[in-house]
C-alpha atoms as a PDB file:
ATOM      1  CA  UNK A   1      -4.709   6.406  10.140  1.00  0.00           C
ATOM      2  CA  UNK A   2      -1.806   4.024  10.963  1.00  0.00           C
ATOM      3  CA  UNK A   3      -1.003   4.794   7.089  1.00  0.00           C
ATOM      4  CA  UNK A   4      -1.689   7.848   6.892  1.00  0.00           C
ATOM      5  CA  UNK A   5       0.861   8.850   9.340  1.00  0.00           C
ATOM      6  CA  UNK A   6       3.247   6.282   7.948  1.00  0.00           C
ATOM      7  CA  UNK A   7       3.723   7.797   4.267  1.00  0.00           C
ATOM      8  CA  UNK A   8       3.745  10.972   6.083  1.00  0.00           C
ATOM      9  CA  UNK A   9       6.882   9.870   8.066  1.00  0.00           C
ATOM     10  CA  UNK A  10       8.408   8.588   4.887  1.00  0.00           C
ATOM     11  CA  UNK A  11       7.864  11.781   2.942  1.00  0.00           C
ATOM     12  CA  UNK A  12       9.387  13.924   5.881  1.00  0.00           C
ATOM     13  CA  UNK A  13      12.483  12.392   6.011  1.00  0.00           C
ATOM     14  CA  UNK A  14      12.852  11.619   2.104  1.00  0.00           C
ATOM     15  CA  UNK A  15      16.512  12.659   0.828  1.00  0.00           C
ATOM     16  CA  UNK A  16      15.360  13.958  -2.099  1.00  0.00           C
ATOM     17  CA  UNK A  17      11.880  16.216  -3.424  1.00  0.00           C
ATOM     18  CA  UNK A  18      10.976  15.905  -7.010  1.00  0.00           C
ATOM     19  CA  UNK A  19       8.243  18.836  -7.964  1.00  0.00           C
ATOM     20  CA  UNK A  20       7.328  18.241 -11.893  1.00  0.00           C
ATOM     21  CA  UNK A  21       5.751  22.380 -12.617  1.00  0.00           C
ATOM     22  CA  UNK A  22       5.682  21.823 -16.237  1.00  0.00           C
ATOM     23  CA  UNK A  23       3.642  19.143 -18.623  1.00  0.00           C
ATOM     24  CA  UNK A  24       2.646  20.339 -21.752  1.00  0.00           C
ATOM     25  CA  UNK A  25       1.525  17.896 -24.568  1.00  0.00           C
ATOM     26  CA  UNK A  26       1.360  18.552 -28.588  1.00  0.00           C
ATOM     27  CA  UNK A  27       0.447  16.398 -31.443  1.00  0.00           C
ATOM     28  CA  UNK A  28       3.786  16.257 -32.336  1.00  0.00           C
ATOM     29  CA  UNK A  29       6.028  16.537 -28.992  1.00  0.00           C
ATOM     30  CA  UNK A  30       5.862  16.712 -25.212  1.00  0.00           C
ATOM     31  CA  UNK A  31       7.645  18.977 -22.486  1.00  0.00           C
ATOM     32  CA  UNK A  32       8.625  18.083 -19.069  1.00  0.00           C
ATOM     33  CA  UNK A  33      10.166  20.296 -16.310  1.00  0.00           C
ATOM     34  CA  UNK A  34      10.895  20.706 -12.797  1.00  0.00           C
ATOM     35  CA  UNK A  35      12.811  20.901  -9.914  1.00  0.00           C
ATOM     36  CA  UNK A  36      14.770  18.332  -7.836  1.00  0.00           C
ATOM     37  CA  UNK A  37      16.055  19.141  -4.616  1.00  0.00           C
ATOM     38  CA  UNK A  38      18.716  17.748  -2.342  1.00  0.00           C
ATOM     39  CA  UNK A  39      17.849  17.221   0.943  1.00  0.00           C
ATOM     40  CA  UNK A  40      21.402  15.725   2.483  1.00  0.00           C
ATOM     41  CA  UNK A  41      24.329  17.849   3.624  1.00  0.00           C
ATOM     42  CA  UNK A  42      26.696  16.447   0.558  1.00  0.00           C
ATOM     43  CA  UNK A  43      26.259  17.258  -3.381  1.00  0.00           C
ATOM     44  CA  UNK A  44      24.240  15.077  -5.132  1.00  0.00           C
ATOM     45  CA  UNK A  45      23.660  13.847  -9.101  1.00  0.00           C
ATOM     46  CA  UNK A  46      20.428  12.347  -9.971  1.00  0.00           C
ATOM     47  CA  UNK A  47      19.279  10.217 -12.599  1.00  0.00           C
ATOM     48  CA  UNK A  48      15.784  11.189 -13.207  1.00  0.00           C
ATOM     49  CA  UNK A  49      14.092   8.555 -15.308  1.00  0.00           C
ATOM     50  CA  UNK A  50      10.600   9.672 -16.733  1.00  0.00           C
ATOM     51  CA  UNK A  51       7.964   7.529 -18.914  1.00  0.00           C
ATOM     52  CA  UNK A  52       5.658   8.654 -20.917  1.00  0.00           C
ATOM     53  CA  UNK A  53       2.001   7.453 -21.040  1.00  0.00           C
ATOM     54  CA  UNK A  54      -1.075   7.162 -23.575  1.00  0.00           C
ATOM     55  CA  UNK A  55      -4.354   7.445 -22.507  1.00  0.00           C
ATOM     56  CA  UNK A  56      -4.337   3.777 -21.449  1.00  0.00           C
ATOM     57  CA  UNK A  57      -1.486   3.864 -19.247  1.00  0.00           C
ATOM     58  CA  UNK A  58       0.999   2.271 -21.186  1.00  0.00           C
ATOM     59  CA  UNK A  59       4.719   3.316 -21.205  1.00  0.00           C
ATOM     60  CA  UNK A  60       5.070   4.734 -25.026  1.00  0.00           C
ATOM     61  CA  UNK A  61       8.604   6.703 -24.308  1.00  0.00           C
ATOM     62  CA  UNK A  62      11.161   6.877 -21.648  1.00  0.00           C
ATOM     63  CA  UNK A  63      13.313   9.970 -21.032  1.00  0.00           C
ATOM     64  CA  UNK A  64      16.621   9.487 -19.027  1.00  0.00           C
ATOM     65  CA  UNK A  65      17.526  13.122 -17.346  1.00  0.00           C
ATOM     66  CA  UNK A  66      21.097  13.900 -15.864  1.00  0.00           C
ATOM     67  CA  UNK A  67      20.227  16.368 -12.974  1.00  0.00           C
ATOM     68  CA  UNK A  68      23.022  17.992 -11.385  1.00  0.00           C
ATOM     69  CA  UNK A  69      25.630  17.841  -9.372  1.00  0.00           C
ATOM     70  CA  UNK A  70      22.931  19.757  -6.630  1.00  0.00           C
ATOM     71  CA  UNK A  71      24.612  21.274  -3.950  1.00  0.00           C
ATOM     72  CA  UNK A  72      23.058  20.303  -0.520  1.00  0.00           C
ATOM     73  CA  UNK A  73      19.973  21.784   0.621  1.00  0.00           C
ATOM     74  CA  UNK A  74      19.723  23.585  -2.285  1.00  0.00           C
ATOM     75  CA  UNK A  75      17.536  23.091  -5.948  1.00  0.00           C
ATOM     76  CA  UNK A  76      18.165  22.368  -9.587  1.00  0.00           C
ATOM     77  CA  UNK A  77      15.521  22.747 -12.410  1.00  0.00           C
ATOM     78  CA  UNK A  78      15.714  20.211 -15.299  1.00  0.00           C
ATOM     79  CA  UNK A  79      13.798  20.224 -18.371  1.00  0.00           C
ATOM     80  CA  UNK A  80      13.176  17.739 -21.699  1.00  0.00           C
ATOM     81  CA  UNK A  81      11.701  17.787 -24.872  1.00  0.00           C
ATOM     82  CA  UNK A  82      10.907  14.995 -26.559  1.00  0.00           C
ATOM     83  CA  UNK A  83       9.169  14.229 -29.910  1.00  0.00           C
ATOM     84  CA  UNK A  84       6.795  11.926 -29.091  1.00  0.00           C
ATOM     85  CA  UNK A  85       3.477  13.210 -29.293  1.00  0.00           C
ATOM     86  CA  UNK A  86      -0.111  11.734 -27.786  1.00  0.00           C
ATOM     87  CA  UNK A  87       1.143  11.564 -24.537  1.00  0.00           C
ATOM     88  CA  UNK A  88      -1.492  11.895 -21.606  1.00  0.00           C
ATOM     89  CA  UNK A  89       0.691  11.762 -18.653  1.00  0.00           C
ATOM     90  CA  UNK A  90       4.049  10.701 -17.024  1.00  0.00           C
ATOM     91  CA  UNK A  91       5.285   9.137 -13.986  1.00  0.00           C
ATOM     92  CA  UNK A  92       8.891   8.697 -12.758  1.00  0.00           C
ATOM     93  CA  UNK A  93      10.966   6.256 -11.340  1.00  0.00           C
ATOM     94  CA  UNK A  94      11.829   5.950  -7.832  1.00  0.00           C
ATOM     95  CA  UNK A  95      15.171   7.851  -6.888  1.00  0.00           C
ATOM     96  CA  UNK A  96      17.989   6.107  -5.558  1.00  0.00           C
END
């Protein structure tokens, strides 16, 4: 529980919200979108950087994204192609 209400804490008062709506995955490419939002009361640019998985887990592309400048409190969409295909999922990098 002590956990539990730990992470909870830590997403509450994150600066930033990532929310990934789009995956889609070809033979021959792969498409990634979203939105980012700023949380903070100042404009903020973030480097999104996003790696692409097979279906072992292993990194077989990285995709640098430029999001912004995102006015505070407010949201920005971003959106790659890229064309690597065979991908079977994605994670990001932590925000700073």
């Amino acid at each position: 529980t002590d956990s539990l209400v730990y992470f909870n804490d830590r997403s509450e008062k994150a600066p930033v919200k990532v929310i990934v709506s789009q995956f889609s995955r070809g033979a021959t490419e792969t498409v990634v979108g979203g939105t980012i939002e700023n949380l903070t009361a100042t404009a903020k640019t973030y480097a999104l950087s996003i790696e692409l998985l097979d279906k072992s887990g292993n990194v077989v592309a990285t995709e640098a994204v430029k999001v912004g400048p995102v006015a505070p409190k407010a949201k920005e969409r971003f959106s790659f192609t890229t064309a690597k295909g065979g991908v079977y999922g994605m994670r990001y990098k932590p925000i700073t």
